[in-house]
Every structure is written in C-alpha cells, then in structure tokens.
Protein backbone atom coordinates (compact mmCIF):
# COMPACT_ATOMS: atom_id res chain seq x y z
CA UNK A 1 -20.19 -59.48 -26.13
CA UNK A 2 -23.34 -58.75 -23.91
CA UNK A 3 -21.00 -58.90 -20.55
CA UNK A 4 -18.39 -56.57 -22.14
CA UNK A 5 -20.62 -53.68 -23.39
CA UNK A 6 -22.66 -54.38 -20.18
CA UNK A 7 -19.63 -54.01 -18.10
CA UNK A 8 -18.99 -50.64 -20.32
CA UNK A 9 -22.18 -49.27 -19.47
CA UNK A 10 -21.87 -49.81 -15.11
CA UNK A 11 -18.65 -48.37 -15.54
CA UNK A 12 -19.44 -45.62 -17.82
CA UNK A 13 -22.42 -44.89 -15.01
CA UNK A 14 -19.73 -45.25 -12.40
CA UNK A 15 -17.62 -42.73 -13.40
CA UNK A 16 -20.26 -40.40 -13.94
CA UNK A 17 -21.38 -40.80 -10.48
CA UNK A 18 -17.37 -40.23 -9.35
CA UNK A 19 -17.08 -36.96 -11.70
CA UNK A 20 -20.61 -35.87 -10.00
CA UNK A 21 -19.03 -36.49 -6.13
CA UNK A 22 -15.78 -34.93 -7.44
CA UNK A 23 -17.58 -31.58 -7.91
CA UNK A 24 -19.71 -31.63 -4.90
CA UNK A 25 -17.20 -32.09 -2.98
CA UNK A 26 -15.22 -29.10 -4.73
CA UNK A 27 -18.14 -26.98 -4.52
CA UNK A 28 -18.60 -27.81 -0.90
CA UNK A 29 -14.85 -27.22 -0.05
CA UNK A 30 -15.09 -24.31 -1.92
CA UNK A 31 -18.04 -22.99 0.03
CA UNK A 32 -16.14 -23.80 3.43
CA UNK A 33 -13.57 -21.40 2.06
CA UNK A 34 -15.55 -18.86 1.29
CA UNK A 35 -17.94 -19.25 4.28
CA UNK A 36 -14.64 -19.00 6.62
CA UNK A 37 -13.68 -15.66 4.63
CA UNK A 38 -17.22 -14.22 5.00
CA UNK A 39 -16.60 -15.19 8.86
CA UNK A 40 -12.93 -13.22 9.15
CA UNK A 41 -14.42 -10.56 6.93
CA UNK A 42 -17.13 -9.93 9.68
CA UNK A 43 -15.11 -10.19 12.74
CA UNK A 44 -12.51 -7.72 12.21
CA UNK A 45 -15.96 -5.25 12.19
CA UNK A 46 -17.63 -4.24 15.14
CA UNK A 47 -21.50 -3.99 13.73
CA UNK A 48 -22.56 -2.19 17.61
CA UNK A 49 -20.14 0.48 16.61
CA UNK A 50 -21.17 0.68 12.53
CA UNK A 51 -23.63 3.12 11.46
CA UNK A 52 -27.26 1.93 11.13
CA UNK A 53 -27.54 1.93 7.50
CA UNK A 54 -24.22 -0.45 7.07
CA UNK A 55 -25.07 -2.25 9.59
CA UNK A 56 -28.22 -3.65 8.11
CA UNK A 57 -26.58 -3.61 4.63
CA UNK A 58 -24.68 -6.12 6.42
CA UNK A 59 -27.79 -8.00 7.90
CA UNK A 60 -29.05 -8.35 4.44
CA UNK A 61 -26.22 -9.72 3.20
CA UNK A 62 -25.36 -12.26 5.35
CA UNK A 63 -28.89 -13.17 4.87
CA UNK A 64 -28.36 -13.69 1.11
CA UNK A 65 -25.21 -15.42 1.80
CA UNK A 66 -26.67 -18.08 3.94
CA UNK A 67 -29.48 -18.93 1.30
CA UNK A 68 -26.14 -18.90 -1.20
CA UNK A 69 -24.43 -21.21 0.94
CA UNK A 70 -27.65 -23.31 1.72
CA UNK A 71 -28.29 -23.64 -2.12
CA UNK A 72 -24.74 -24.46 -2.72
CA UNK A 73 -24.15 -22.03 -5.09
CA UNK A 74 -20.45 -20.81 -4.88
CA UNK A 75 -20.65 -18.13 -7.31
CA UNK A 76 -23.57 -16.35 -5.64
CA UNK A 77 -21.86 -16.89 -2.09
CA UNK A 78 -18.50 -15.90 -3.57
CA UNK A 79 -20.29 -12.02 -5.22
CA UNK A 80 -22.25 -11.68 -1.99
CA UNK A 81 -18.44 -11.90 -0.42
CA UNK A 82 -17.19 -8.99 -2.43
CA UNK A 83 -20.12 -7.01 -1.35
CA UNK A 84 -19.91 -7.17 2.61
CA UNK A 85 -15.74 -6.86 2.11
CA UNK A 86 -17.37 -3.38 0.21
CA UNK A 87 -19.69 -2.67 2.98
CA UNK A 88 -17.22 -3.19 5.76
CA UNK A 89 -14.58 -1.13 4.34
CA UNK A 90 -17.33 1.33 4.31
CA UNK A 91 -18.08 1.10 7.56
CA UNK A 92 -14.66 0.90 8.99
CA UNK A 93 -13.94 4.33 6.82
CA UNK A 94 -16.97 5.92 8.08
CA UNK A 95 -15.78 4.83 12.26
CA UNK A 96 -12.47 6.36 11.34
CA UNK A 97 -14.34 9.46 9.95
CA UNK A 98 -16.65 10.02 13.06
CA UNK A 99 -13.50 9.31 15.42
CA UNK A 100 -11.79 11.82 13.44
CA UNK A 101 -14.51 14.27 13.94
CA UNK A 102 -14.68 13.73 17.67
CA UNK A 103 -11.36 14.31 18.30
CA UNK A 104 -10.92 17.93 16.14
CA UNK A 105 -13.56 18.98 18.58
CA UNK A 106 -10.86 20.23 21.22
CA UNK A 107 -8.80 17.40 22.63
CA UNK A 108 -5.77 18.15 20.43
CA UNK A 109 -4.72 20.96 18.94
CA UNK A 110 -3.37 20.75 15.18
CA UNK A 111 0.39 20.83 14.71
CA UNK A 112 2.00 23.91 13.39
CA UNK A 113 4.54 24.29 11.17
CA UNK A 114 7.80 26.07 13.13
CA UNK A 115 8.59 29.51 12.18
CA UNK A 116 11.43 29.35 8.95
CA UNK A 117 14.85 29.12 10.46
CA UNK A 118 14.06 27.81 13.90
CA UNK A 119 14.24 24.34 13.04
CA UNK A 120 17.05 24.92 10.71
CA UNK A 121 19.98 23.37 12.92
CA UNK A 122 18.32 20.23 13.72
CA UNK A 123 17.22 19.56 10.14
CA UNK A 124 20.56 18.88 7.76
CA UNK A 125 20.13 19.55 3.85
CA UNK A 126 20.52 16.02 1.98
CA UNK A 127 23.36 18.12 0.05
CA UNK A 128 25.98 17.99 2.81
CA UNK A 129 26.51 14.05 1.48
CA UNK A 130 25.79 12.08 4.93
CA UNK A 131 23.48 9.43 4.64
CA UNK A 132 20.15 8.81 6.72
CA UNK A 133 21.14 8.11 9.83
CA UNK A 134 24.37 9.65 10.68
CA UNK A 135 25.18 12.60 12.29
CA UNK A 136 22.37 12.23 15.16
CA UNK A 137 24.52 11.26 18.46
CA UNK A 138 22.85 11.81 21.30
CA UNK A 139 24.20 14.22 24.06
C-alpha cells in the first residue's frame, strides 16, 4: 500500500508540475503574440513625423509594455496594447489633420459645384430605367 499511495503522490506532483509548464508556456506564446502586435502596431507609425506629445505617449508606453512583457504578465501587456493602438490612431489622425491644413493653404483650389443645368446632359436621372453602367459609350 506504501508504493501505491507513494506512486499517487510523484504523480499527483507530476502533473502539477505539467499543468504549471502548460501555462507558462501559454502565457509565453501568448506574450509573443501580443509582443508581435505591439511591433506591427508601431511600424505602420512614423514617430519622426508624430507630434511631440504622442510621440512620447508612445515612449512611455512601450516602456510599460516591456516591464509587462519582462514580468510576464499578459493582461498588463495585452491593456498597454489597446492604449498605443489609441495613441497611434491619434497620431495618424492628427498627420492627416496637419497635411490637410498644409495643403488648403493654396496648392489646390476647392471644387465647385457646376452651375444648375450645365451638367445636366452628362448626368441621367435613375428614372429613365437604365442601370449603372449603361449608356456611357465612349466617342
């Protein structure tokens, strides 16, 4: 009887030690993932081009990512994730804004509407019954 129960307890032990591998290695794998995200997330932003206050927004949180991913603490790495996807499509809105604001300056002038009745021919009404798509030969 002392073998068997003996033999219980190692295994018992055993599998503990399997189910404690199991979720390191989950953890870890699920760290790579996120790690590889935070990665993508950052490259498709140019941080020379970002303004200053994003841009160390960013700094900080890549900071607090690393001692996430250091720790090993997925749920931490995974929150600090959603915040620089936050920050980025801040900054990228904020590029597009400033672009925006360069270009009004004079290079193009805003489209006007045409005068009612001169584009009258080339537009049809969708009453006459043709579909999208016919009607427009070229010549």
């Amino acid at each position: 009887m002392s073998n068997a129960s003996k033999a219980a307890k190692i295994l018992s032990e055993a599998n503990k030690v399997i189910a404690e591998i199991k979720k390191e290695i989950v953890e870890s794998s699920q760290i790579a993932k996120v790690e590889e995200m935070f990665n993508r997330t950052l490259s498709k932003l140019n941080l020379t081009v970002a303004p200053e206050e994003i841009s160390s927004m960013i700094s900080n949180l890549t900071e607090e990512f690393n001692r996430a991913k250091s720790q090993g603490d997925v749920k931490k790495a995974k929150e600090v994730l959603k915040e620089i996807k936050k920050a980025v499509a801040r900054a990228k809105k904020e590029i597009k804004v400033k672009a925006g604001q360069k270009g009004v300056k004079g290079s193009k002038p805003p489209e006007a509407t045409p005068p009612p009745g001169e584009n009258s021919s080339k537009v049809k009404d969708k009453d006459e019954g043709e579909s999208k798509g016919k009607g427009k030969g070229k010549g």
